[in-house]
N, C-alpha and C. Protein backbone atom coordinates (compact mmCIF):
# COMPACT_ATOMS: atom_id res chain seq x y z
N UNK A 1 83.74 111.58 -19.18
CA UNK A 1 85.11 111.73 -18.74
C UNK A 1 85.17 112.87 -17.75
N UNK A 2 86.11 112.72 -16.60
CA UNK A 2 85.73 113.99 -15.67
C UNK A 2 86.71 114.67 -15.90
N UNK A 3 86.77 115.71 -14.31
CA UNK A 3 87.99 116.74 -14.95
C UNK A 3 89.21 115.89 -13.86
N UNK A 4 90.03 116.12 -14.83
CA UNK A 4 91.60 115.47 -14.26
C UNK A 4 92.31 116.68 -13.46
N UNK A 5 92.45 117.07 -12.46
CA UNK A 5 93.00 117.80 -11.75
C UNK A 5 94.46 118.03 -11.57
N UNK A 6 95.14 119.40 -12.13
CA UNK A 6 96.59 119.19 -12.51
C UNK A 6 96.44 119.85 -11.60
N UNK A 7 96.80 120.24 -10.92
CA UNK A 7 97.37 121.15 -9.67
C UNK A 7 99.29 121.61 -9.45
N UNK A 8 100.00 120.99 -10.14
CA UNK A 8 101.20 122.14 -10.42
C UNK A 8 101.05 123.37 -10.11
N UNK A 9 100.51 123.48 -10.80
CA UNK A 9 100.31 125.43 -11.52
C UNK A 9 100.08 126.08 -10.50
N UNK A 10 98.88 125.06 -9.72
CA UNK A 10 98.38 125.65 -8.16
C UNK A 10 99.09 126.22 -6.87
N UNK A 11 100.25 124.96 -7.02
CA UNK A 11 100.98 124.67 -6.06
C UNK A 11 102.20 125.52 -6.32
N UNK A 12 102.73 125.60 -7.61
CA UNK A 12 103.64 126.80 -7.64
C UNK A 12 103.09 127.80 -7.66
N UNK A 13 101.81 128.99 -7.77
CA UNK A 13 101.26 129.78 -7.57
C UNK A 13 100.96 130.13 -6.20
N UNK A 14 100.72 129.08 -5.53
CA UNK A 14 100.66 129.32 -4.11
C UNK A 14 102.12 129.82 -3.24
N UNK A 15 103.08 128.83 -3.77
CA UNK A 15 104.27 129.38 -2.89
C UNK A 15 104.92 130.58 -3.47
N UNK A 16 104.67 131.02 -5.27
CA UNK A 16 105.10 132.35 -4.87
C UNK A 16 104.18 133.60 -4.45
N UNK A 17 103.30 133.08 -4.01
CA UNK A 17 102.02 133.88 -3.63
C UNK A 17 102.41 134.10 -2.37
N UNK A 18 102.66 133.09 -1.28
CA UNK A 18 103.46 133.36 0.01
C UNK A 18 104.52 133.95 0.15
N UNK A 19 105.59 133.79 -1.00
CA UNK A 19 106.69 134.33 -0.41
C UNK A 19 106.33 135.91 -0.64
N UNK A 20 105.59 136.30 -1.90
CA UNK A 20 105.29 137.93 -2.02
C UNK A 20 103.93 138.55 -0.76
N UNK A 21 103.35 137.30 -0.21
CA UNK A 21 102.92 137.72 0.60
C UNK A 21 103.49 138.22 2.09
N UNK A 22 104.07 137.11 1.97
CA UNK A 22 105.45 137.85 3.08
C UNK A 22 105.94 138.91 3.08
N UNK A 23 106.65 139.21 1.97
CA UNK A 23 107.06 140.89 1.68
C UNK A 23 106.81 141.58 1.99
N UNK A 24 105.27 141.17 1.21
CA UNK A 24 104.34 142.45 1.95
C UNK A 24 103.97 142.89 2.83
N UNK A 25 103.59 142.25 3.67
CA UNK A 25 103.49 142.18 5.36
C UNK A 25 104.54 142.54 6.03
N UNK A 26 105.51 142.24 5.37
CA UNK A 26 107.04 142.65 6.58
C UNK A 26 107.33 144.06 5.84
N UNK A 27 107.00 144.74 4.14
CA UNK A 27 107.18 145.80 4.11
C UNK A 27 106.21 147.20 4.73
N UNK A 28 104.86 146.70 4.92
CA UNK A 28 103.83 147.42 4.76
C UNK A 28 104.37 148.53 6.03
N UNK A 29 103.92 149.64 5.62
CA UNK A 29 104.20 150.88 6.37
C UNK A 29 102.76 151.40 6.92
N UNK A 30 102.83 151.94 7.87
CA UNK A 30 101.01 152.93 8.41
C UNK A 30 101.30 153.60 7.55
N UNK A 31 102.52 154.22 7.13
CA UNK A 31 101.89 156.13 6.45
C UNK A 31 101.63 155.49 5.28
N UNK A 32 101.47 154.81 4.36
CA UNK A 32 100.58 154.91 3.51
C UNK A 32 99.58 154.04 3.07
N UNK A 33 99.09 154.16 4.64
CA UNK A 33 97.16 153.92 4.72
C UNK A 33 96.25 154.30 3.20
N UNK A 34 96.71 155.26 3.17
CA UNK A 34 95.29 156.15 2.17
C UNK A 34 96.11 155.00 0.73
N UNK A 35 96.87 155.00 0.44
CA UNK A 35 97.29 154.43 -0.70
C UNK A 35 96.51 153.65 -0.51
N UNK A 36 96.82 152.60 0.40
CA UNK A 36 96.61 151.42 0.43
C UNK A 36 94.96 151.01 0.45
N UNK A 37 93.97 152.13 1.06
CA UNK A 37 92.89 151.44 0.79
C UNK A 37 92.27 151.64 -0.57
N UNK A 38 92.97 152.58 -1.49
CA UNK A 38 92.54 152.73 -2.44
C UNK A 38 92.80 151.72 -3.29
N UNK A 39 94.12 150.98 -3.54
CA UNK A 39 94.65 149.60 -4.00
C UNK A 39 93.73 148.75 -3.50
N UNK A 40 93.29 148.58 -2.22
CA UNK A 40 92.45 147.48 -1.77
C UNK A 40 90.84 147.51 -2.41
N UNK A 41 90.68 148.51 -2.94
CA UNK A 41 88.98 148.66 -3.62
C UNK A 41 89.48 148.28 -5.10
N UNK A 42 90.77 148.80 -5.26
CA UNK A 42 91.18 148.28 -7.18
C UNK A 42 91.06 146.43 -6.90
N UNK A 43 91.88 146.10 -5.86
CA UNK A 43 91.71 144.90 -5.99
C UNK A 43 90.32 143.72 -5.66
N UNK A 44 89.51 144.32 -5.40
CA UNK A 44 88.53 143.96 -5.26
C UNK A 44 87.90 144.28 -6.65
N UNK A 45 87.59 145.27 -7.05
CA UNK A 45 87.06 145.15 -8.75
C UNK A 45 87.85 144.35 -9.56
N UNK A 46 89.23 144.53 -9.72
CA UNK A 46 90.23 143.08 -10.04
C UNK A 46 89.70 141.85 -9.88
N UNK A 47 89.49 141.53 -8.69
CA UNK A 47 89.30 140.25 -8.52
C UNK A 47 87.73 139.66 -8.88
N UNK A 48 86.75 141.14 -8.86
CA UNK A 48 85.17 140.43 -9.16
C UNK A 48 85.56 140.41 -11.19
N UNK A 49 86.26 140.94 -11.34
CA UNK A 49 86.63 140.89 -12.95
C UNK A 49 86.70 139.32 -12.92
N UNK A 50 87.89 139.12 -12.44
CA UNK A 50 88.53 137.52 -12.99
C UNK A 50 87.20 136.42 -12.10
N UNK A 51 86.64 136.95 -11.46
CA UNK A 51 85.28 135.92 -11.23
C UNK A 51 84.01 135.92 -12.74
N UNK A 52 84.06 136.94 -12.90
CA UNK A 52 83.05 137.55 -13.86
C UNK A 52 83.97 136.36 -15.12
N UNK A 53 84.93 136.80 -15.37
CA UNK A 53 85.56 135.89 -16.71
C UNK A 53 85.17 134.85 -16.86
N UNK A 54 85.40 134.39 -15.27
CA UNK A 54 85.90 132.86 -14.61
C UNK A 54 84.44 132.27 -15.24
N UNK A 55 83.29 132.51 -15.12
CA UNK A 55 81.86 132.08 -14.99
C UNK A 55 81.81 132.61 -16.57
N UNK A 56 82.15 133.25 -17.19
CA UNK A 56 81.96 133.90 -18.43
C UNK A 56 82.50 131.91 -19.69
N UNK A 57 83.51 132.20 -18.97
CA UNK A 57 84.23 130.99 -20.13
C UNK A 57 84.11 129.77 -19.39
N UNK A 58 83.26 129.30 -18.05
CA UNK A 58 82.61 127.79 -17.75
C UNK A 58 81.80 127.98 -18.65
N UNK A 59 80.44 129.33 -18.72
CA UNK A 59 79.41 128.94 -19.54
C UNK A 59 79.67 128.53 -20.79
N UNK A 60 80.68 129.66 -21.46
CA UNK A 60 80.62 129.22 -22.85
C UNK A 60 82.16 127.96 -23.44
N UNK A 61 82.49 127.57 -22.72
CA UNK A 61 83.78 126.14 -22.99
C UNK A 61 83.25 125.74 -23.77
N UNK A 62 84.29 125.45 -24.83
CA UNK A 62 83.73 124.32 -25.76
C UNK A 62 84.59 123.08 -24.51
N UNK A 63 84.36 121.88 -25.42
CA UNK A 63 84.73 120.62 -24.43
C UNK A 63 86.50 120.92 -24.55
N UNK A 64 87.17 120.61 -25.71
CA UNK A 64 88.40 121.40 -25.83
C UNK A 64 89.19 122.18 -24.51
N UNK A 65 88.28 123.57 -23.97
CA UNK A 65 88.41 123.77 -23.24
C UNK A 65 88.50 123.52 -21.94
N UNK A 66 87.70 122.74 -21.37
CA UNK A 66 87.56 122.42 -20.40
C UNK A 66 88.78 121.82 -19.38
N UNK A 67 89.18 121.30 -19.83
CA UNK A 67 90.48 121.24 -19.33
C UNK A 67 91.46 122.61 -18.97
N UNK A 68 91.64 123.38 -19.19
CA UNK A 68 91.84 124.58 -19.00
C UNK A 68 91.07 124.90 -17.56
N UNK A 69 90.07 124.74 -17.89
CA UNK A 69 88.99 125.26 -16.66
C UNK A 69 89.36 124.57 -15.49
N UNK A 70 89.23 123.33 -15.59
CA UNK A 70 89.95 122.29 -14.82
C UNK A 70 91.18 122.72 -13.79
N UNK A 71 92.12 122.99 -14.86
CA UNK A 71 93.54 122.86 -14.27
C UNK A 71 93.85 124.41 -13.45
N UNK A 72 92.83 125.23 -14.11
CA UNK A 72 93.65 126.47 -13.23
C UNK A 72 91.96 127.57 -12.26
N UNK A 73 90.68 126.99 -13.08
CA UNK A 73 89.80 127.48 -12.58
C UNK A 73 89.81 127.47 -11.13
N UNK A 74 89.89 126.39 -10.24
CA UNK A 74 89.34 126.43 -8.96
C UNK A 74 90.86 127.31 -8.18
N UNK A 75 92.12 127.21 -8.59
CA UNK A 75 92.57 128.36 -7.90
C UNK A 75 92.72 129.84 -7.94
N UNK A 76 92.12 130.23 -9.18
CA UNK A 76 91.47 131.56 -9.68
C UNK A 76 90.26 131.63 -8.88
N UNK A 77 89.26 130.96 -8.59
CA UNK A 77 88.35 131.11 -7.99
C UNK A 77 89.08 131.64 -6.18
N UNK A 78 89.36 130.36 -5.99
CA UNK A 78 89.88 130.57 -4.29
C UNK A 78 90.38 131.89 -4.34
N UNK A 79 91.47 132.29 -5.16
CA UNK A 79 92.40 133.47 -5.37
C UNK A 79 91.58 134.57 -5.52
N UNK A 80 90.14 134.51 -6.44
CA UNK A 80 89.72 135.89 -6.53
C UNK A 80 88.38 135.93 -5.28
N UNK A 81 87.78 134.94 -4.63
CA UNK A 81 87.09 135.14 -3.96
C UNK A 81 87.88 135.35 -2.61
N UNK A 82 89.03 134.95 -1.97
CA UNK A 82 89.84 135.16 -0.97
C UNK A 82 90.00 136.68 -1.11
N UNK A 83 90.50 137.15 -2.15
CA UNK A 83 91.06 138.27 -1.85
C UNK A 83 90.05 139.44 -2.12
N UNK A 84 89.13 139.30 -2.81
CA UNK A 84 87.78 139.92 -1.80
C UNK A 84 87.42 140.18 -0.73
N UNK A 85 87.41 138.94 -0.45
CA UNK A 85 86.95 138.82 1.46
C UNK A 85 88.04 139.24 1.81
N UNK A 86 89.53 139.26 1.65
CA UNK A 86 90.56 139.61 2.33
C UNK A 86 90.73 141.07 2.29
N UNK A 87 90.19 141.42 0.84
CA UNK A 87 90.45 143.40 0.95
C UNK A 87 89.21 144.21 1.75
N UNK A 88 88.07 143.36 1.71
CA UNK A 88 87.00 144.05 2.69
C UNK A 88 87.50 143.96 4.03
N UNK A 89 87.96 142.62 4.60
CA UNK A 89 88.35 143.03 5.80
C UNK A 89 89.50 143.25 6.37
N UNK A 90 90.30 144.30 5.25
CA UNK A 90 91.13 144.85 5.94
C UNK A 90 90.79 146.38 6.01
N UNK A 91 89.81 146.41 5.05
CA UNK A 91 88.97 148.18 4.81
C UNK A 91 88.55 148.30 6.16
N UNK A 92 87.75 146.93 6.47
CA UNK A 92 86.63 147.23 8.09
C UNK A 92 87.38 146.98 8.61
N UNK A 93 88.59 146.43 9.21
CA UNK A 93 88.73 146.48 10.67
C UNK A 93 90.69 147.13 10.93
N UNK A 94 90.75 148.05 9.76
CA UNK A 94 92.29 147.96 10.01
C UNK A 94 92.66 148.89 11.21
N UNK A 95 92.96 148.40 12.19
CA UNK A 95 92.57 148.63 13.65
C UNK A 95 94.67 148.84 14.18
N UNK A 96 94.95 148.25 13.95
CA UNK A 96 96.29 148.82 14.42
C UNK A 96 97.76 147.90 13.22
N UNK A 97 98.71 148.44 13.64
CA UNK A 97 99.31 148.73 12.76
C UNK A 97 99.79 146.80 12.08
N UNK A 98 100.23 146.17 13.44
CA UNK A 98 100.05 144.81 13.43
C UNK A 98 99.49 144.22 11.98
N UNK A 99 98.07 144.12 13.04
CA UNK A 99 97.00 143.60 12.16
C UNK A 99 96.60 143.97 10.94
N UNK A 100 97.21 145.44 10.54
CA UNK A 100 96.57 146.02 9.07
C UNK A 100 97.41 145.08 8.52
N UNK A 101 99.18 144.51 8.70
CA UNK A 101 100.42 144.44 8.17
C UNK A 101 100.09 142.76 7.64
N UNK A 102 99.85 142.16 8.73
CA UNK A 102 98.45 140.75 8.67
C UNK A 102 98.06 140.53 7.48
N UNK A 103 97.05 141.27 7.77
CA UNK A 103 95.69 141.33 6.75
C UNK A 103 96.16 141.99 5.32
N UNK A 104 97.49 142.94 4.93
CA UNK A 104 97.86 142.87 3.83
C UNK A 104 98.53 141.85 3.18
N UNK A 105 99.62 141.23 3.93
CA UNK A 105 100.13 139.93 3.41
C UNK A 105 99.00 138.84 3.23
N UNK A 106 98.11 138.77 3.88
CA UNK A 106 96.89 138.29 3.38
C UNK A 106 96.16 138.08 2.01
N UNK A 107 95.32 139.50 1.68
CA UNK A 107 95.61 140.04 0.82
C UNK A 107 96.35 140.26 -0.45
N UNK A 108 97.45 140.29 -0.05
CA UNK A 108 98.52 140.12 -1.41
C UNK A 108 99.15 138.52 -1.56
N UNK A 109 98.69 137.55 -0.84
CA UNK A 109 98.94 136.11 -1.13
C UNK A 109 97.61 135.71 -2.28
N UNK A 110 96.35 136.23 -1.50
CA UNK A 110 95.12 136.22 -2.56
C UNK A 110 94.99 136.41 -3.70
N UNK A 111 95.54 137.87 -4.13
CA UNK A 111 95.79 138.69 -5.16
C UNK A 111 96.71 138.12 -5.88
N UNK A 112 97.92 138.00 -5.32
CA UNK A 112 98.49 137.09 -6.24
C UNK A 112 98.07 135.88 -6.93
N UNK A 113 98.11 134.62 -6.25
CA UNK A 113 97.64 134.00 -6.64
C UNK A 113 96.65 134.17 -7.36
N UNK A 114 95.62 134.73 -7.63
CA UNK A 114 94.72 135.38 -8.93
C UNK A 114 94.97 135.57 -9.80
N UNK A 115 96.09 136.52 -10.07
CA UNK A 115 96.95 136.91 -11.18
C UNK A 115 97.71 135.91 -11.76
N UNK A 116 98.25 135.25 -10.86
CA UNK A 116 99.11 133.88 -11.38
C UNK A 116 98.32 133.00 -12.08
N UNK A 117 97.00 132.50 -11.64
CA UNK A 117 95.68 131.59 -12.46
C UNK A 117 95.57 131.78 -13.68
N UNK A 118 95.19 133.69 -13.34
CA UNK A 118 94.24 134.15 -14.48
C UNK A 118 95.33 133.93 -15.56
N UNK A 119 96.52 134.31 -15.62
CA UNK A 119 97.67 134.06 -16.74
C UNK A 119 97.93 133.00 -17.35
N UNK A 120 97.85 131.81 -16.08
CA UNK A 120 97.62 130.48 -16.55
C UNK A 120 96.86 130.16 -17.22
N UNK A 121 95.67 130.53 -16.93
CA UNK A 121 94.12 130.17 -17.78
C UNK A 121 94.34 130.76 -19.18
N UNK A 122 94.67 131.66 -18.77
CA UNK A 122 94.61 132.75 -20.54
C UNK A 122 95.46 131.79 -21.36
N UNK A 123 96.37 131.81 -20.79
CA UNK A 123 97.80 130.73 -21.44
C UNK A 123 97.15 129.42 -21.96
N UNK A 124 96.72 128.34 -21.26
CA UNK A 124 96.35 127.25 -21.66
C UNK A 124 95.66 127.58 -22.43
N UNK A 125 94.00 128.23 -22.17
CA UNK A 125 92.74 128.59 -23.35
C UNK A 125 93.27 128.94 -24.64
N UNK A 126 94.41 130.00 -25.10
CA UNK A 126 95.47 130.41 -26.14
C UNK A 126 95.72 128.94 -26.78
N UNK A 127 96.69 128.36 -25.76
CA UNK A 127 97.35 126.61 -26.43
C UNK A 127 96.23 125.98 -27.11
N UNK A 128 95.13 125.91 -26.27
CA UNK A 128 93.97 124.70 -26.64
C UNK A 128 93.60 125.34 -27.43
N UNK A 129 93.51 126.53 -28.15
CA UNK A 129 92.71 127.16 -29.58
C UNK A 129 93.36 127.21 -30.38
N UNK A 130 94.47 127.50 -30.48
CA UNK A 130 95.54 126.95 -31.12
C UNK A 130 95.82 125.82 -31.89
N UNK A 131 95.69 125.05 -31.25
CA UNK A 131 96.69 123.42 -31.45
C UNK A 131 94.69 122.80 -31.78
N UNK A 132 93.87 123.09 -31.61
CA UNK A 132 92.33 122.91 -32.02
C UNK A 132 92.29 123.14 -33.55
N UNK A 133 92.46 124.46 -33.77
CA UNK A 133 92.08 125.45 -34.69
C UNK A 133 93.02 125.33 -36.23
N UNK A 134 94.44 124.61 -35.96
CA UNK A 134 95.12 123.86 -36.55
C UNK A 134 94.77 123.30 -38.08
């Protein structure tokens, strides 16, 4: 039996991932650069976390699970490997004020969406042990 692909979860995670990515980009200020690259290295250990999980609970799924994995894994993945690549390159090249503002709404569409997965995932894995364990 394969995996059945719910994508809801995805798709509403994505658009409020945009609209807070927006925010962000239209709030982001230069003066607080230094904040900000320090948030951008948290979110990068953040995000190799929820990869680390992510590969932690494919290996060990019972079948039960899997579905879980299914429905919210591959946009936790996109979400935490995007916003990796998205916080390194806003560390290397934040070059003017524009482009830093860019590359944070960037960034915080990634991040989000991560957070939104990982909650999902936790959530379902909870239900399915649950309603299993019964």
């Amino acid at each position: 039996m394969g995996c059945k692909r719910i994508c809801n979860g995805c798709i509403v995670s994505a658009i409020v991932s945009l609209i807070l990515a927006i925010l962000a980009g239209v709030f982001y200020s230069p003066a607080v650069v230094t904040g900000i690259v320090a948030l951008l290295y948290t979110i990068i250990g953040l995000s190799a976390l929820f990869l680390i999980f992510l590969i932690v609970i494919i290996l060990s799924a019972k079948r039960s699970e899997n579905a879980c994995v299914c429905q919210n894994g591959t946009c936790l993945l996109i979400g935490s490997l995007g916003a990796i690549i998205s916080a390194a390159l806003t560390i290397a090249l934040a070059v003017s004020a524009t482009a830093t503002a860019v590359l944070i709404g960037i960034v915080a569409f990634f991040t989000v969406l991560a957070i939104i997965q990982f909650f999902l995932l936790i959530s379902c894995l909870i239900k399915t042990n649950c309603m299993y364990n019964d």
